[in-house]
C-alpha atoms as a PDB file:
ATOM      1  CA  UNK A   1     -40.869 -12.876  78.844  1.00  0.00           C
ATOM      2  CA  UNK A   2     -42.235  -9.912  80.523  1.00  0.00           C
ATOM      3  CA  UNK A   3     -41.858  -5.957  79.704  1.00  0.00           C
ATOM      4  CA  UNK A   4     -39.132  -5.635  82.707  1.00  0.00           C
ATOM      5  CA  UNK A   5     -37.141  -8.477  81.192  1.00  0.00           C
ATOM      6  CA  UNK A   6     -37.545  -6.852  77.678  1.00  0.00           C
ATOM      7  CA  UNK A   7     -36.380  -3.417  79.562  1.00  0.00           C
ATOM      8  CA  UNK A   8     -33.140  -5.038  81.197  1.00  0.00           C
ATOM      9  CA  UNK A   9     -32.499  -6.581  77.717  1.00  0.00           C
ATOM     10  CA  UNK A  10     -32.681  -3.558  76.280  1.00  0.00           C
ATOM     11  CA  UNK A  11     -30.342  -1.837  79.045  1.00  0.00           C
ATOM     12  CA  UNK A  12     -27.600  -4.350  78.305  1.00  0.00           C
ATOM     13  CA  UNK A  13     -27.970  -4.412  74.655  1.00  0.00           C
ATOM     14  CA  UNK A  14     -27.504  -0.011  74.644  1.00  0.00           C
ATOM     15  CA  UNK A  15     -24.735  -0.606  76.873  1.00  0.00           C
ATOM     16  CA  UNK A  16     -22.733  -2.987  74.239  1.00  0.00           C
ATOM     17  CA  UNK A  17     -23.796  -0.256  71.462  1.00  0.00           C
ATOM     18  CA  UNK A  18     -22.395   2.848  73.252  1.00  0.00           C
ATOM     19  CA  UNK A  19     -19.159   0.896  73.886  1.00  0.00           C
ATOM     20  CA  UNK A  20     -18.696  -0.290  70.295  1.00  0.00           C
ATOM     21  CA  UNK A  21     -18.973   2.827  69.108  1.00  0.00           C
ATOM     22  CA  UNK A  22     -16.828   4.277  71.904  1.00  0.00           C
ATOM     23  CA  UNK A  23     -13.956   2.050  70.498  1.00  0.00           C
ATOM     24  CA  UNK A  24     -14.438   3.266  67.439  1.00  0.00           C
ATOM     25  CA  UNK A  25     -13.720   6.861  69.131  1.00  0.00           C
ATOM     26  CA  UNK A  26     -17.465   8.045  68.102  1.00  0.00           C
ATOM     27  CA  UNK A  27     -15.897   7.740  63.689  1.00  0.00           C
ATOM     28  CA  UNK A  28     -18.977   7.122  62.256  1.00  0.00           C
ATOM     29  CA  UNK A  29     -21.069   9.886  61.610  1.00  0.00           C
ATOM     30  CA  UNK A  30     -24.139   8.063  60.625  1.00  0.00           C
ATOM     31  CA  UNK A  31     -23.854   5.956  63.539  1.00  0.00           C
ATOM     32  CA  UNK A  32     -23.421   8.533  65.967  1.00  0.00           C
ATOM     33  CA  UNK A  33     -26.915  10.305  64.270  1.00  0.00           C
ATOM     34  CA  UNK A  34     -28.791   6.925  64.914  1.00  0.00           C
ATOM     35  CA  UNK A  35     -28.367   6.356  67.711  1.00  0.00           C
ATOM     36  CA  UNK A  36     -28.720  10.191  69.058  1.00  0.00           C
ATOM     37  CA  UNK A  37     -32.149   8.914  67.749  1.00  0.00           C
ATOM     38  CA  UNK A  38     -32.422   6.063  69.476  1.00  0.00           C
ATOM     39  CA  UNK A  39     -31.672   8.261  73.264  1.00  0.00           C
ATOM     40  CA  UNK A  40     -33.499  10.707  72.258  1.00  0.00           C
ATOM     41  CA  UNK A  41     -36.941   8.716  71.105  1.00  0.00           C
ATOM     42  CA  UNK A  42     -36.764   6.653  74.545  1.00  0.00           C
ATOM     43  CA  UNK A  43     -36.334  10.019  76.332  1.00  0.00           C
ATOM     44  CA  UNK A  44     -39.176  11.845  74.466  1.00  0.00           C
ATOM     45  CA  UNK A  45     -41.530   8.667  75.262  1.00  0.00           C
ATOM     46  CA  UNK A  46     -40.551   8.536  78.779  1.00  0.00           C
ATOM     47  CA  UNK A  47     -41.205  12.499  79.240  1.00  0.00           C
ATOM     48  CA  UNK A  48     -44.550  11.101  77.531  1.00  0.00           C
ATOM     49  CA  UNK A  49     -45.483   8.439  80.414  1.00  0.00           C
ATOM     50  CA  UNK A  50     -44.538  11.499  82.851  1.00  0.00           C
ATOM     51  CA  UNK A  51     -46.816  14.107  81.604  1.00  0.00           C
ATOM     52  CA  UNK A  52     -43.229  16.049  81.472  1.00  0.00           C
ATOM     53  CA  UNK A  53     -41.756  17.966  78.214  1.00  0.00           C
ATOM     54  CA  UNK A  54     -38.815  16.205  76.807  1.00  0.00           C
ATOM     55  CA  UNK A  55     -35.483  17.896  76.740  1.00  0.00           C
ATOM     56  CA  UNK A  56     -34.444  16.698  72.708  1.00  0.00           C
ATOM     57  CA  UNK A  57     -35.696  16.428  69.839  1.00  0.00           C
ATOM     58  CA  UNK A  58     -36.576  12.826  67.883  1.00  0.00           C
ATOM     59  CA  UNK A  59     -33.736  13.622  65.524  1.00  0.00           C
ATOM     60  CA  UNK A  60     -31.518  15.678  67.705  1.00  0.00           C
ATOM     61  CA  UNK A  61     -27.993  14.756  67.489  1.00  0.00           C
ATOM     62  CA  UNK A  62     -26.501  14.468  70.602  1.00  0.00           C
ATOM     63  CA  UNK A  63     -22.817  14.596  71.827  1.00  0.00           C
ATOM     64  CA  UNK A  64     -21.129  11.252  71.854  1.00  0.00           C
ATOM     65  CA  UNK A  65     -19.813  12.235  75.305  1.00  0.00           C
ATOM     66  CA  UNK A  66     -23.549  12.272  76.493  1.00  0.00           C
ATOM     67  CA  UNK A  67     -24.636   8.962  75.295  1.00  0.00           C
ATOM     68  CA  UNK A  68     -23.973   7.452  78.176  1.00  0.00           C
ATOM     69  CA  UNK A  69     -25.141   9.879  81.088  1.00  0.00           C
ATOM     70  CA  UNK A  70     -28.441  10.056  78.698  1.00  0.00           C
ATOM     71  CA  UNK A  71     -28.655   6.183  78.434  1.00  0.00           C
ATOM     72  CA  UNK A  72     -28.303   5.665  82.045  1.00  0.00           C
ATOM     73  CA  UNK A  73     -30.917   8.500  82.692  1.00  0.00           C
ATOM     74  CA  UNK A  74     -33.400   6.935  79.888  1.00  0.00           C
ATOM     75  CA  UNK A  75     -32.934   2.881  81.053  1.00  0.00           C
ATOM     76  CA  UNK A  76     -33.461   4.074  85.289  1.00  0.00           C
ATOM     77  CA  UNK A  77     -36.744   6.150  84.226  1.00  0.00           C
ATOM     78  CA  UNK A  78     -37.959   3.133  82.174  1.00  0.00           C
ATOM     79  CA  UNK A  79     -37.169   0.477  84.828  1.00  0.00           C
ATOM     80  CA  UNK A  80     -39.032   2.708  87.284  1.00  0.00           C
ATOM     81  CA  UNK A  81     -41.957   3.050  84.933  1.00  0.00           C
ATOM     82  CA  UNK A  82     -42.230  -0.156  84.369  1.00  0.00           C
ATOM     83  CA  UNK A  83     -42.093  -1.010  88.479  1.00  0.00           C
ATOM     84  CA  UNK A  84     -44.370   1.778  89.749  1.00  0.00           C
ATOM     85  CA  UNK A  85     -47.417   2.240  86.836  1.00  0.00           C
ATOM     86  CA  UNK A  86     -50.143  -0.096  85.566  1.00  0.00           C
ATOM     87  CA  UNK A  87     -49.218  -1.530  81.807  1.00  0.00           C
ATOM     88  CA  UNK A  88     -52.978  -0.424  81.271  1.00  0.00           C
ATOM     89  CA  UNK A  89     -52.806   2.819  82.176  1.00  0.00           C
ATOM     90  CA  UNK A  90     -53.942   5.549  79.637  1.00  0.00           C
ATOM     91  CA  UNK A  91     -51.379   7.684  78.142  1.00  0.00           C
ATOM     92  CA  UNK A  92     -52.383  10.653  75.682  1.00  0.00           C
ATOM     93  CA  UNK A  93     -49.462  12.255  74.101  1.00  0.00           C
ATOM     94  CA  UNK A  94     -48.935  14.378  70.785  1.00  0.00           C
ATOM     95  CA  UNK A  95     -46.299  13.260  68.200  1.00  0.00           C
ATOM     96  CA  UNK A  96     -43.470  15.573  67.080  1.00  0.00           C
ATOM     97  CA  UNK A  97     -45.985  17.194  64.438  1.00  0.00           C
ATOM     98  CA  UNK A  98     -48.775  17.458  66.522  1.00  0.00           C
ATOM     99  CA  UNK A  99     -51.369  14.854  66.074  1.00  0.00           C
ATOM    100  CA  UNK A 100     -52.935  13.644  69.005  1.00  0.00           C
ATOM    101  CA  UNK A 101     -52.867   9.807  70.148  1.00  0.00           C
ATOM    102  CA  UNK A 102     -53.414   7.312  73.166  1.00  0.00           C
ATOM    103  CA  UNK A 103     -51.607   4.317  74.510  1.00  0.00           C
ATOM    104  CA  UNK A 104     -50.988   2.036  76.763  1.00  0.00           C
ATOM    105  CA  UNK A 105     -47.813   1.979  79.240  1.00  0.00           C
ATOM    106  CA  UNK A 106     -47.276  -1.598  77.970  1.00  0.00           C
ATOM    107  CA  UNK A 107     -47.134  -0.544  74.516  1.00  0.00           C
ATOM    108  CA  UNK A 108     -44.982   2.312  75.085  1.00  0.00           C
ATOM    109  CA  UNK A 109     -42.948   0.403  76.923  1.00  0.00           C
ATOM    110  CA  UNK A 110     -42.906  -2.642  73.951  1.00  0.00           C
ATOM    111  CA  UNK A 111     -42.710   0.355  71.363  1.00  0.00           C
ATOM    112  CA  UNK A 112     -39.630   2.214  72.896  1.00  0.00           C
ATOM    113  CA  UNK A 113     -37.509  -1.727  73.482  1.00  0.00           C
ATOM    114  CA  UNK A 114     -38.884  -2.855  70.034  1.00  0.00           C
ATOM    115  CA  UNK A 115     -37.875   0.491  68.516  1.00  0.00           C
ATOM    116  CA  UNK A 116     -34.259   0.337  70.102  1.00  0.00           C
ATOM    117  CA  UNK A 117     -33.664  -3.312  68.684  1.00  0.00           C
ATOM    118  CA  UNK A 118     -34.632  -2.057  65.469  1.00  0.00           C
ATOM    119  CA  UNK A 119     -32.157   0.427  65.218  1.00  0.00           C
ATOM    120  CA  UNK A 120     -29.303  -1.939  67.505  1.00  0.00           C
ATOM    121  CA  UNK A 121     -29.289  -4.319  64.053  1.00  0.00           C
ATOM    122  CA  UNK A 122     -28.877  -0.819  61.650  1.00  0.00           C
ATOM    123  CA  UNK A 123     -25.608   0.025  63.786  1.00  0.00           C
ATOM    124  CA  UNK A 124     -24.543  -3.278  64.038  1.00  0.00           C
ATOM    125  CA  UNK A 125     -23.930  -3.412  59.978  1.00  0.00           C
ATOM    126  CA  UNK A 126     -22.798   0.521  60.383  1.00  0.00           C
ATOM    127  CA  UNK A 127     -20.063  -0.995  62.193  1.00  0.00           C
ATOM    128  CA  UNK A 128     -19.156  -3.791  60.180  1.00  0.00           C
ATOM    129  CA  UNK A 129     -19.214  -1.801  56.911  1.00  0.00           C
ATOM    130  CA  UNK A 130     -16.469   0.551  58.621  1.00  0.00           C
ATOM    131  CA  UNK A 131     -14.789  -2.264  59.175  1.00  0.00           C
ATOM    132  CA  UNK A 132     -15.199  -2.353  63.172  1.00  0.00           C
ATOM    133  CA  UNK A 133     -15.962  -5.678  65.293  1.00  0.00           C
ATOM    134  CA  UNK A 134     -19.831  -5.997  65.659  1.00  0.00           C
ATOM    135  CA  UNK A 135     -21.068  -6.778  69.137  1.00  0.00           C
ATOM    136  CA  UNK A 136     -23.498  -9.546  70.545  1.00  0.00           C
ATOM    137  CA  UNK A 137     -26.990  -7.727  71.469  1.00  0.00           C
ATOM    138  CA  UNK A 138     -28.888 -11.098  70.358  1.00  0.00           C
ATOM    139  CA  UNK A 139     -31.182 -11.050  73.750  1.00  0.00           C
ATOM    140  CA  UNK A 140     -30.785 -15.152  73.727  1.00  0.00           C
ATOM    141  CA  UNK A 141     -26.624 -14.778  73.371  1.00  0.00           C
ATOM    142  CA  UNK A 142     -26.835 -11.810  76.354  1.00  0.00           C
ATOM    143  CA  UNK A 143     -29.090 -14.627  78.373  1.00  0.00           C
ATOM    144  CA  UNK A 144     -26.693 -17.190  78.313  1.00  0.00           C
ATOM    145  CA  UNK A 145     -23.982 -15.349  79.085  1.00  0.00           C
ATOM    146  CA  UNK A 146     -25.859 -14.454  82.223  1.00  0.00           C
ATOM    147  CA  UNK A 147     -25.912 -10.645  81.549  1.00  0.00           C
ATOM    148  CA  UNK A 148     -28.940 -10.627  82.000  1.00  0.00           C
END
């Protein structure tokens, strides 16, 4: 599997999330704070690959009614990184309290879909502890049921 596969897995997967916890008409306060995080860490590392300042902060809380239009933004950006730079080009960035560091675009790109399937499995038993259904973001169930 390559990083672009990885990306539309991710895509999908945030898609099911958002819509979960749109059923659940945004209830879960915790929830809704994770995965602000979730948006707003891809955002702030794909400001990062663009030499651009990000518009949130790592653990801004955003408005549920945003998730989306912020997701969509996030998942396009990435897919275009992903098309148009070199995995081995040279990114130098700061972290949120200042220290200086260098990677890859591949390893951006692995960090920010590894990071978001990290946090996918933390809603996931939000959810189920507030007693809501739990959606399917297993990449290998999304595969075979061709979405994507």
């Amino acid at each position: 599997m390559d990083i672009k596969e990885f990306i539309k897995y991710t895509k999908k997967a945030d898609e099911i999330m958002i819509e979960a916890l749109a059923n659940t008409g945004f209830s879960i306060p915790e929830a809704n704070t994770l995965l602000s995080h979730v948006l707003s860490a891809q955002h702030i590392w794909v400001k990062r690959m663009l030499n651009e300042q990000p518009e949130y902060a790592v653990w801004e809380v955003l408005p549920p009614e945003k998730f989306e239009s912020i997701y969509v933004y996030n998942l396009a950006l990435l897919e275009n990184i992903a098309e148009t730079k070199s995995l081995d080009e040279v990114i130098n960035y700061s972290n949120s309290a200042g220290n200086v560091f260098s990677s890859t675009v591949g390893e951006i790109l692995m960090h920010v879909c590894n990071h978001g399937t990290y946090h996918r499995g933390q809603l996931a038993k939000m959810l189920k502890q507030a007693g809501f259904a739990v959606p399917l973001t297993d990449y290998i169930m999304l595969k075979r049921q061709g979405l994507i």
